[in-house]
Protein backbone atom coordinates (compact mmCIF):
# COMPACT_ATOMS: atom_id res chain seq x y z
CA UNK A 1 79.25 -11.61 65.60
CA UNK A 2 82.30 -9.17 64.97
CA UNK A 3 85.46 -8.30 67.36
CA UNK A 4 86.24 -5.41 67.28
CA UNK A 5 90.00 -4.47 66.26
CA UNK A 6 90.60 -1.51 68.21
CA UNK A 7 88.16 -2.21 72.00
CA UNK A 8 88.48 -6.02 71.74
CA UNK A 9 84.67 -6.66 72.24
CA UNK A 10 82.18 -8.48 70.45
CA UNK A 11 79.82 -6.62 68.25
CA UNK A 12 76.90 -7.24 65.93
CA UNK A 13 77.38 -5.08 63.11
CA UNK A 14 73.78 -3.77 62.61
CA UNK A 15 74.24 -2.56 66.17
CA UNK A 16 77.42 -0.88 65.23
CA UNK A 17 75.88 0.98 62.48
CA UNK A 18 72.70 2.13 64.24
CA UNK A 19 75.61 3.66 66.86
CA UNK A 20 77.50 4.95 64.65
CA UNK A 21 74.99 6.77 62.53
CA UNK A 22 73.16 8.00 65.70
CA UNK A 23 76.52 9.77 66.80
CA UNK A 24 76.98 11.74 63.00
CA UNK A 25 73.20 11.68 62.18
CA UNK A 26 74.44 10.10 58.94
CA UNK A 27 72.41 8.26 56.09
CA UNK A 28 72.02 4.51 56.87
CA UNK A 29 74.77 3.35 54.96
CA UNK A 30 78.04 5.72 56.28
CA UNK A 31 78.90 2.99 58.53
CA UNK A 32 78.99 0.63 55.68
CA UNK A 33 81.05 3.33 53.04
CA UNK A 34 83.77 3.71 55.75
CA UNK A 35 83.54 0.34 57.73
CA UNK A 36 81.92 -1.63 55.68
CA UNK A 37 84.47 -4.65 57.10
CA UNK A 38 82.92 -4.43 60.10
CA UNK A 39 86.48 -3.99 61.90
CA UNK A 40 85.00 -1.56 64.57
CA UNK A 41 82.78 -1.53 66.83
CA UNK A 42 80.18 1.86 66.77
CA UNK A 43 82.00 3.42 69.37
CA UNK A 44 85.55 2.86 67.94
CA UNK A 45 84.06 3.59 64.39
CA UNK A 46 82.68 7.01 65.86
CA UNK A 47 86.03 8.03 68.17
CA UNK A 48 88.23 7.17 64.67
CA UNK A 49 86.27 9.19 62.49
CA UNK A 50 85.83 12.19 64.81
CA UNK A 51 89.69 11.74 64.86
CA UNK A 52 89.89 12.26 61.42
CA UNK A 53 87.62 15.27 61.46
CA UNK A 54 89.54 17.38 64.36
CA UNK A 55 92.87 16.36 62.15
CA UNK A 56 90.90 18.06 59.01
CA UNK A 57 89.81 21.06 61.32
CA UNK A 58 93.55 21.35 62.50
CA UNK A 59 95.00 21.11 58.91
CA UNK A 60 92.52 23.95 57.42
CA UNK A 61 93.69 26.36 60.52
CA UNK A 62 96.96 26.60 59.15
């Protein structure tokens, strides 16, 4: 079992990836290519990366 840097809370990582990959529809493995040291949780993993996205979305309105 994994904790989770961000939330604190103990996570199995298969579960985290199944989350993860449910919130972005993604292949099976884009859990693994971005957290593939299963430091998140699937929630934290998802709220990060949709961080990352808006910050993209903000930088190409400029």
């Amino acid at each position: 079992m994994a904790k989770c840097v961000e939330c604190e809370t103990n996570f199995e990582i298969e579960d985290a990836r199944k989350e993860y990959n449910a919130e972005f529809n993604g292949d099976p493995d884009f859990y693994d290519d971005r957290f593939g040291d299963g430091e998140f949780c699937g929630n934290c993993a998802a709220a990060e990366t949709s961080g990352l996205i808006a910050q993209g979305e903000v930088d190409h309105m400029d």
